[in-house]
N, C-alpha and C. Protein backbone atom coordinates (compact mmCIF):
# COMPACT_ATOMS: atom_id res chain seq x y z
N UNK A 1 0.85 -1.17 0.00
CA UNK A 1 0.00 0.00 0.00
C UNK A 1 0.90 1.24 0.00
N UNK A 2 0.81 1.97 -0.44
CA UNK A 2 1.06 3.73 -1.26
C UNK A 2 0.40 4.38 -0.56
N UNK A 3 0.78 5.07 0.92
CA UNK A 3 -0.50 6.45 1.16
C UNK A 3 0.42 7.10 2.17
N UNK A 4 -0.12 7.96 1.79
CA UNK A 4 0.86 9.14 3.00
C UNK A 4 0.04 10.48 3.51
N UNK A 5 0.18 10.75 4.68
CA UNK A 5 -0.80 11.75 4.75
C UNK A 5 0.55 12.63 5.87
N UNK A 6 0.44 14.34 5.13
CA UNK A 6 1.08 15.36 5.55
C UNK A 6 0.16 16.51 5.93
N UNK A 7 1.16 16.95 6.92
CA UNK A 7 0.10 18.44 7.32
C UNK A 7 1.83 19.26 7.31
N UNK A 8 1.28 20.34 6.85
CA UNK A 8 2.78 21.48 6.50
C UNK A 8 1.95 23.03 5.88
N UNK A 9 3.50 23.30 5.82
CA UNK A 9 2.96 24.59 5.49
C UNK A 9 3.29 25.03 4.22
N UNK A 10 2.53 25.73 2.98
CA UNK A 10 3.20 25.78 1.60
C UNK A 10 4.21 27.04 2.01
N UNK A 11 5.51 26.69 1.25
CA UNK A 11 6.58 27.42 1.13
C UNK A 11 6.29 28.68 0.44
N UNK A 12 5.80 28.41 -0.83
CA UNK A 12 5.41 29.44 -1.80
C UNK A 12 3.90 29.43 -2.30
N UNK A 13 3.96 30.66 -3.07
CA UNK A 13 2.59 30.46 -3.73
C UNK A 13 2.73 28.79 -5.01
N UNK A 14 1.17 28.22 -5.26
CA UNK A 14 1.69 27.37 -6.27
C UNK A 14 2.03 27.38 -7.02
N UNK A 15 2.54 26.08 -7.98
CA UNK A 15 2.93 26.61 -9.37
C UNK A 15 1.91 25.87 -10.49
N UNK A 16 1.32 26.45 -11.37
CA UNK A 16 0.34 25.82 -11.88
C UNK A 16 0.20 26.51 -13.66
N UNK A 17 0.40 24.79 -14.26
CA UNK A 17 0.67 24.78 -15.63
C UNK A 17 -0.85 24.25 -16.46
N UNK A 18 -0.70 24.34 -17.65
CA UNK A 18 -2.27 23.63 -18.14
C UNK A 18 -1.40 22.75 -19.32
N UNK A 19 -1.76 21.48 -19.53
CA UNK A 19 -1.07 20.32 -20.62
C UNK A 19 -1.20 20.86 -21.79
N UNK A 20 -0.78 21.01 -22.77
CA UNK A 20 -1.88 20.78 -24.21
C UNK A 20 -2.39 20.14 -24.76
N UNK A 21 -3.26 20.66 -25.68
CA UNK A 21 -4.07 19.92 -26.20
C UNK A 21 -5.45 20.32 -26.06
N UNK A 22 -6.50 19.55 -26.91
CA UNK A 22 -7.67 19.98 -26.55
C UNK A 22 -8.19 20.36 -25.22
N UNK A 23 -8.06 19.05 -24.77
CA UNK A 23 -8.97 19.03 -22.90
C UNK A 23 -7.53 19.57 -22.48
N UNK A 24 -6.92 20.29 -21.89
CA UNK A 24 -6.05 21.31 -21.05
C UNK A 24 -6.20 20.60 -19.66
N UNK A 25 -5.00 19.99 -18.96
CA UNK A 25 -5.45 19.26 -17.83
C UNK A 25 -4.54 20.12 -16.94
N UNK A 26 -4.98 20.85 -16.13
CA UNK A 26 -4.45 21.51 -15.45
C UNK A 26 -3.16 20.77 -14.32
N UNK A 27 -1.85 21.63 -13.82
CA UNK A 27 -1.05 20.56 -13.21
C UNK A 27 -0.93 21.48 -12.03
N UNK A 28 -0.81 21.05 -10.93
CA UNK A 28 -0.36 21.87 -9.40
C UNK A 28 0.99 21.87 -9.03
N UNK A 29 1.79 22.85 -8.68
CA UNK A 29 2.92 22.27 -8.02
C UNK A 29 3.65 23.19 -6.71
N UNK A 30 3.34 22.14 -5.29
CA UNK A 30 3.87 23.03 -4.34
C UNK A 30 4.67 22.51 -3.65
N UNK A 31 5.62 23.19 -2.50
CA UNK A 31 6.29 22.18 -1.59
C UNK A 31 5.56 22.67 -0.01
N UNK A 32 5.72 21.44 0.42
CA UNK A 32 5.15 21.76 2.17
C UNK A 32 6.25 21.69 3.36
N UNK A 33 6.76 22.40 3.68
CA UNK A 33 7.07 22.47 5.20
C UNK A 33 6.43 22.17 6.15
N UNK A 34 6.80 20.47 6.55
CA UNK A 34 6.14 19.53 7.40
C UNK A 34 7.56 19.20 8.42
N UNK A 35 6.83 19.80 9.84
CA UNK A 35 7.70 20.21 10.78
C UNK A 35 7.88 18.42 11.58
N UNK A 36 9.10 18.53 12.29
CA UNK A 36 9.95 17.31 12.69
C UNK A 36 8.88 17.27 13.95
N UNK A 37 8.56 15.86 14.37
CA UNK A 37 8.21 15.56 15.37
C UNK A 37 9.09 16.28 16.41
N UNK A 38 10.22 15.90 16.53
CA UNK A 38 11.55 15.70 17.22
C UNK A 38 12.42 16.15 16.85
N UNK A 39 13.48 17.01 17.38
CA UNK A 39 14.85 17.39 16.93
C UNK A 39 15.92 17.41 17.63
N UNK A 40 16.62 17.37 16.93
CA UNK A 40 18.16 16.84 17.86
C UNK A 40 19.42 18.09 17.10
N UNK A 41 20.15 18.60 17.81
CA UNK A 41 20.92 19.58 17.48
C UNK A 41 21.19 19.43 16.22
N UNK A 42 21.49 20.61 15.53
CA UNK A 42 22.12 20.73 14.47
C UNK A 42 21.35 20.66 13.41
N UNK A 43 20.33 19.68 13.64
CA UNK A 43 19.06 19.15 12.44
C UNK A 43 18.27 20.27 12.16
N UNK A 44 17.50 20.12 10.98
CA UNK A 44 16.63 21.12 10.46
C UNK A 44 15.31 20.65 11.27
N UNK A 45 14.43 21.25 11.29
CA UNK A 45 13.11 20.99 12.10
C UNK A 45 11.90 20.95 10.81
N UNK A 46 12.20 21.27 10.19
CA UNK A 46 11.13 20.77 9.03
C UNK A 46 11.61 19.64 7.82
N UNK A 47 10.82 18.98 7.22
CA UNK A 47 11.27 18.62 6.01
C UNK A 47 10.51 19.43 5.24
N UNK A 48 11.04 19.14 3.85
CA UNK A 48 10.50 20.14 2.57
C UNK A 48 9.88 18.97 1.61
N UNK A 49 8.79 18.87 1.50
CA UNK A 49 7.82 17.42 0.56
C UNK A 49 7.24 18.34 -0.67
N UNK A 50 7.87 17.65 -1.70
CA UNK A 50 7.09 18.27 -3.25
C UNK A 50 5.86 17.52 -3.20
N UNK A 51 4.74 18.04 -3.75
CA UNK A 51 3.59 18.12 -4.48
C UNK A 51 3.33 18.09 -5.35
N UNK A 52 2.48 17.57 -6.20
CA UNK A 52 1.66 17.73 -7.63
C UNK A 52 -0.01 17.14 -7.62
N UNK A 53 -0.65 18.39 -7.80
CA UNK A 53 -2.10 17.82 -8.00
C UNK A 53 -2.19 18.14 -9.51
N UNK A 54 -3.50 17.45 -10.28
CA UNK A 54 -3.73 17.22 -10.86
C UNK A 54 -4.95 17.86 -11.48
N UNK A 55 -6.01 18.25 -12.63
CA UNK A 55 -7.30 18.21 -12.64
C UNK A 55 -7.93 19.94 -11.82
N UNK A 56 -9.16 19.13 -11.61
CA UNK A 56 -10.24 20.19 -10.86
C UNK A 56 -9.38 20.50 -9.19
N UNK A 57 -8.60 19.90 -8.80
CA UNK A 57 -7.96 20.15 -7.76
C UNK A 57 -6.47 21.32 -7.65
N UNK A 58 -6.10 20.67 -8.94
CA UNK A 58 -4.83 21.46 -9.43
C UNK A 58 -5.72 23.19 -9.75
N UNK A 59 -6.79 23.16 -10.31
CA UNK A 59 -7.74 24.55 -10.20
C UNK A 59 -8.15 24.73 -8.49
N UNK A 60 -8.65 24.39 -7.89
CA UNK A 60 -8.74 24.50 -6.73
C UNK A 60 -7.65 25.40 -6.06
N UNK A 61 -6.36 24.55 -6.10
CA UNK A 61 -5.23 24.96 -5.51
C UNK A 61 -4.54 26.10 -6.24
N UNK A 62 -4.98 26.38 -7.31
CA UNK A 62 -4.66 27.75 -7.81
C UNK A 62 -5.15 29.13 -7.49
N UNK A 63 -6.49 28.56 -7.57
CA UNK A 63 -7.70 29.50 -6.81
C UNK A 63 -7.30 30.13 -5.52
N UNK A 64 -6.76 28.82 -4.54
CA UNK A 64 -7.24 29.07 -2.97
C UNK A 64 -6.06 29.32 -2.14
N UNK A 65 -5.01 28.42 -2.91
CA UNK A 65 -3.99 27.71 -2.04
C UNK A 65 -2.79 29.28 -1.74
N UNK A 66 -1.81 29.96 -0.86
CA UNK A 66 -1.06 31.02 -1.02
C UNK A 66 -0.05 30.26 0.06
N UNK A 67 1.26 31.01 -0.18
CA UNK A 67 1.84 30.79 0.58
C UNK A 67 1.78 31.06 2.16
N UNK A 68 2.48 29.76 2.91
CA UNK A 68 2.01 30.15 4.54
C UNK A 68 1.02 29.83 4.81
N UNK A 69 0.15 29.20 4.42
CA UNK A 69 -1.22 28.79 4.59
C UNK A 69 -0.92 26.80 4.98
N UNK A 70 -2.00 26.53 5.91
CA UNK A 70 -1.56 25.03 6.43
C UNK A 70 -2.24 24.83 6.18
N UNK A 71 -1.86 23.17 5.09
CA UNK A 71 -3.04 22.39 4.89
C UNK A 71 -2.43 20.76 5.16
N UNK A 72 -3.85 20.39 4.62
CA UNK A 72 -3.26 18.50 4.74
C UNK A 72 -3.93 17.88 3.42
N UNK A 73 -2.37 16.84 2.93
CA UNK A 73 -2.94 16.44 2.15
C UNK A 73 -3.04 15.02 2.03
N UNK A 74 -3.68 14.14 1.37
CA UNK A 74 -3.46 12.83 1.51
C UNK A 74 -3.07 12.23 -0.33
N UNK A 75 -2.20 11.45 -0.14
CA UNK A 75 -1.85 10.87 -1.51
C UNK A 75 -0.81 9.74 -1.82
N UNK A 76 -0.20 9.54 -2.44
CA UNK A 76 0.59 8.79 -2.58
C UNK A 76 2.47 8.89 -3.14
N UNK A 77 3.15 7.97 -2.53
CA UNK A 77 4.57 8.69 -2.83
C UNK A 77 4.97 8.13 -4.20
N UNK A 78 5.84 8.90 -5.80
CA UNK A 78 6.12 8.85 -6.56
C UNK A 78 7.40 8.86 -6.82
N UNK A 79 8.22 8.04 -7.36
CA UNK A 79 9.62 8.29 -7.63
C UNK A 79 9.62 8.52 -9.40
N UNK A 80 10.68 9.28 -9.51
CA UNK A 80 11.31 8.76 -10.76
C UNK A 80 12.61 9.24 -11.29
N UNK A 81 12.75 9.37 -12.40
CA UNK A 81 14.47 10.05 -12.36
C UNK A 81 14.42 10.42 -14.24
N UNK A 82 15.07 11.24 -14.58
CA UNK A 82 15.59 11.99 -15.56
C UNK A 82 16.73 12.62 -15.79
N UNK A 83 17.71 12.49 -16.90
CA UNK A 83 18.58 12.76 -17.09
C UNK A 83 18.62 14.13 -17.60
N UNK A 84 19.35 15.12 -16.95
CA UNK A 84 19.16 16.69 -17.16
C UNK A 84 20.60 17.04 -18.37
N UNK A 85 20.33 18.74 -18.52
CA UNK A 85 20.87 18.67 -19.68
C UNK A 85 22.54 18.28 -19.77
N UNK A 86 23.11 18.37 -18.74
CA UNK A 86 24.54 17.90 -18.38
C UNK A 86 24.54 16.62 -18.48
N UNK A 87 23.59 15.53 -18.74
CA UNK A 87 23.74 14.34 -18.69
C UNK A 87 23.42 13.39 -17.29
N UNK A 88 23.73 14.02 -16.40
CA UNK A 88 23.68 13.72 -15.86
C UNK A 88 22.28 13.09 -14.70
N UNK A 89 21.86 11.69 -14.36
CA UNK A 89 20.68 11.22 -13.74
C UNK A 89 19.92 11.60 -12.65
N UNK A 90 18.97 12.90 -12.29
CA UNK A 90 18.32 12.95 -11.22
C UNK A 90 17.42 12.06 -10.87
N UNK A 91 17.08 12.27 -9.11
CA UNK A 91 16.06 11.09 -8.72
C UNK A 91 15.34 11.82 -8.69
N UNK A 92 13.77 11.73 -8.52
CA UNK A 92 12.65 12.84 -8.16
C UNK A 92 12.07 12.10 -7.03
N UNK A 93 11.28 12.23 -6.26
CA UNK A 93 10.43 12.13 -4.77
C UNK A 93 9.15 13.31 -5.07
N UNK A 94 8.14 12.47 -5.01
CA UNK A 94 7.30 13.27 -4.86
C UNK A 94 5.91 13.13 -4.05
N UNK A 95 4.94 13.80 -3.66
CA UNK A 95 3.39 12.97 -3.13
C UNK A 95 2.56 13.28 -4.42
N UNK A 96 1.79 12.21 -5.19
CA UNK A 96 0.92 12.63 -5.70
C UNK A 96 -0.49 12.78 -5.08
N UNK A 97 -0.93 14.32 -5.09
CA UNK A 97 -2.14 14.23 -4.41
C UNK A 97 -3.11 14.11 -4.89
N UNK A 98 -3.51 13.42 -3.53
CA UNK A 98 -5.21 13.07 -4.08
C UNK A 98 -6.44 13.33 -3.45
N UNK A 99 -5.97 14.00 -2.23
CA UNK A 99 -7.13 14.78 -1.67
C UNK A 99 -6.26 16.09 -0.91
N UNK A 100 -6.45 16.95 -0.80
CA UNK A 100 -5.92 18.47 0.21
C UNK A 100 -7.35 19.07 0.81
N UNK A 101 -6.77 19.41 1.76
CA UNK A 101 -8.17 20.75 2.56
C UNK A 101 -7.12 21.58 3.55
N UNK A 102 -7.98 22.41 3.94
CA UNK A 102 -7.31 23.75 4.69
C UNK A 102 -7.26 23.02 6.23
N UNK A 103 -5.92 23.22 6.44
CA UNK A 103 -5.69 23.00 8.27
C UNK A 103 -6.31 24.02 9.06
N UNK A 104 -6.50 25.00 8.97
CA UNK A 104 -6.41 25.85 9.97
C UNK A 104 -7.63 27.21 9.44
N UNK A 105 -8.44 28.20 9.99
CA UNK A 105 -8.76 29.15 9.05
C UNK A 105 -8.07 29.98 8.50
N UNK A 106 -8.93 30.85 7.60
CA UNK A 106 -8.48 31.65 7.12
C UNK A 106 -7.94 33.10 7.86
N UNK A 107 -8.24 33.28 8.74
CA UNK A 107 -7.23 34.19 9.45
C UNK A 107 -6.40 33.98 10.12
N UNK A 108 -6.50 32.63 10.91
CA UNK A 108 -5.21 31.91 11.06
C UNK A 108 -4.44 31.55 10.18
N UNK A 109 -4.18 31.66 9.22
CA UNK A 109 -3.39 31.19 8.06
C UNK A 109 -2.99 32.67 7.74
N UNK A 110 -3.40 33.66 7.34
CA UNK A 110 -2.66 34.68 6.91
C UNK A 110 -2.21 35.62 8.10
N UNK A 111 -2.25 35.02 9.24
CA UNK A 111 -1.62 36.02 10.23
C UNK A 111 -0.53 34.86 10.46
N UNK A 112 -0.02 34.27 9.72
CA UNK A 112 1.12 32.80 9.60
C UNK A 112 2.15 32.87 8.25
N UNK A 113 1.89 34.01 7.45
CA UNK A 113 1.86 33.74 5.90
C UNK A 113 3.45 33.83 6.13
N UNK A 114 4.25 34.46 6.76
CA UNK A 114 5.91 34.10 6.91
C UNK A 114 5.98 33.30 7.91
N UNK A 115 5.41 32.46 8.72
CA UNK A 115 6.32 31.67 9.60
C UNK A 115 6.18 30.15 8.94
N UNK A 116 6.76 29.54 9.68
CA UNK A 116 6.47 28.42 8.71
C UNK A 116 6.13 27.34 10.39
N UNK A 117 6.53 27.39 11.39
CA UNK A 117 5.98 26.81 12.33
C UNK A 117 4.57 27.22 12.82
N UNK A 118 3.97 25.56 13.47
CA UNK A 118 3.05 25.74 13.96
C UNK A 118 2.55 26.92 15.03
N UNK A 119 1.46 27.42 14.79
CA UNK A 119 0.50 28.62 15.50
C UNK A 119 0.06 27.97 16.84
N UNK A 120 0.10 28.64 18.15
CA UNK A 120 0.32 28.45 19.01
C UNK A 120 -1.65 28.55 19.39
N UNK A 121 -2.07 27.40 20.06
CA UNK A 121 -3.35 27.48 19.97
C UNK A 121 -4.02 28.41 20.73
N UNK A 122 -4.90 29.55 20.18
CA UNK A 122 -5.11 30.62 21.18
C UNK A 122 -5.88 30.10 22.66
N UNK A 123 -5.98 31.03 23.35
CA UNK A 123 -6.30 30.67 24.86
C UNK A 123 -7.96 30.65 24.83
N UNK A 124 -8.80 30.01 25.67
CA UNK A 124 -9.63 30.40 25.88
C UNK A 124 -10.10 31.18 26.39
N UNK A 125 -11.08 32.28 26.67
CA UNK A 125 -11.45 33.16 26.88
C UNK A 125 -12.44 33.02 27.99
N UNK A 126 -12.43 33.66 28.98
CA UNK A 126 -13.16 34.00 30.37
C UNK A 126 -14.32 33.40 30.59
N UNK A 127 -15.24 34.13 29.29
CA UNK A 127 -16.77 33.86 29.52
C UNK A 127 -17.06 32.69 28.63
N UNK A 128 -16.16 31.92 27.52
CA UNK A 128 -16.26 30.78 26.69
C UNK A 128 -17.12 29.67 27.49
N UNK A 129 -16.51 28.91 28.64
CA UNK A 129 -16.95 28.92 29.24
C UNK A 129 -16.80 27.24 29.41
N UNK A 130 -17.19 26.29 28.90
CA UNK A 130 -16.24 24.89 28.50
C UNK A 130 -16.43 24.64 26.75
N UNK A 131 -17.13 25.69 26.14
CA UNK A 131 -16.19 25.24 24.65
C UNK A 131 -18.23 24.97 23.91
N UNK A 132 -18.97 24.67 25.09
CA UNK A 132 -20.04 23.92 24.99
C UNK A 132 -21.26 24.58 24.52
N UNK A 133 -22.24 24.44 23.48
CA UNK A 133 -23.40 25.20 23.53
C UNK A 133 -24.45 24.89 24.51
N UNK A 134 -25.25 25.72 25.83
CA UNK A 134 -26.35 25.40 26.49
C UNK A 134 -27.58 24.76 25.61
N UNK A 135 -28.01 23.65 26.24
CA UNK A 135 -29.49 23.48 25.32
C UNK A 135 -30.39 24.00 26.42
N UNK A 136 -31.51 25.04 25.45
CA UNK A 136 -32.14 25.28 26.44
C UNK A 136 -33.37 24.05 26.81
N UNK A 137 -34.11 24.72 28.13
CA UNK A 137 -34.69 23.98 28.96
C UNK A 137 -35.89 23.65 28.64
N UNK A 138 -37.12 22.51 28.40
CA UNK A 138 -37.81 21.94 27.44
C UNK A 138 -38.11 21.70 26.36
N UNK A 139 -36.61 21.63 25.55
CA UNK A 139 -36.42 21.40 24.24
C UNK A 139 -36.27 19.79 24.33
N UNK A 140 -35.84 19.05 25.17
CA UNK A 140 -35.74 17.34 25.36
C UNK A 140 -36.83 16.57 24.84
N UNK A 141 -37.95 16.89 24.80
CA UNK A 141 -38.72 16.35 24.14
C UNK A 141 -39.08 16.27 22.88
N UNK A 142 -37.98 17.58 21.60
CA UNK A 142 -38.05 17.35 20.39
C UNK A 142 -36.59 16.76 19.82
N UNK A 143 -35.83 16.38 21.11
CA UNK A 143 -34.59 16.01 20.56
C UNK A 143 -34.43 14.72 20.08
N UNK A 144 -34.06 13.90 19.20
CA UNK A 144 -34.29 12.26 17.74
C UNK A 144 -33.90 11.02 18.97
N UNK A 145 -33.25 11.82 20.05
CA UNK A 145 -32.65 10.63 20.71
C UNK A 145 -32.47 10.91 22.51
N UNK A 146 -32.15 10.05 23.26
CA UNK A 146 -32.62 10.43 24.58
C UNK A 146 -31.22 9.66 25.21
């Protein structure tokens, strides 16, 4: 089985091409800054994971997607390799995606758009109160379940 699921942060805005040809299949391309569980001196605290969506998604992510913004995506890992113009053999690594959505909102995400670490979860507030909506009082008798 092939599946991988990342949560990070896009580095840049995407990059997004259309194929030719009649039907124009749109292509996505981003990298995510997906931060280290764990770190140990000297180490970097993120890795850097390429992307490519595909389709009505690859539009999606053109539309929506900006840099600094956290999302998650789920897909699968791709290798391959090509010989560049020196001759010489690169490897490629990639996720092909196959599903993305937004981590976080939208104002959490653009008050993030340069950091690339996780947003520190705001506090609750005084009168919040446990997080919970009150039901009010003789509504129990139209509620589906008891």
């Amino acid at each position: 089985m092939n599946k991988v699921v990342l949560m990070g942060r896009l580095t840049r805005d995407p990059e997004v091409r259309y194929s030719q040809g009649e039907n124009a299949l749109a292509i996505a391309r981003y990298t995510l800054a997906v931060d280290r569980r764990f770190k140990r001196d000297g180490e970097q605290t993120a890795d850097f994971i390429n992307c490519v969506v595909f389709g009505k998604s690859a539009e999606f992510t053109e539309r929506y997607f900006r840099q600094g913004m956290r999302v998650v995506v789920c897909g699968r890992i791709q290798t391959g390799s090509y010989t560049n113009r020196d001759g010489v053999k690169v490897y490629t690594t990639e996720v092909v995606v196959e599903e993305q959505e937004f981590a976080e909102s939208k104002n959490a995400s653009s008050a993030n758009t340069q950091s690339y670490q996780a947003a520190p979860a705001p506090a609750p507030s005084a009168d919040a109160g446990d997080g919970f909506m009150n039901i009010p009082d003789g509504i129990d008798e139209e509620l589906p379940f008891n």
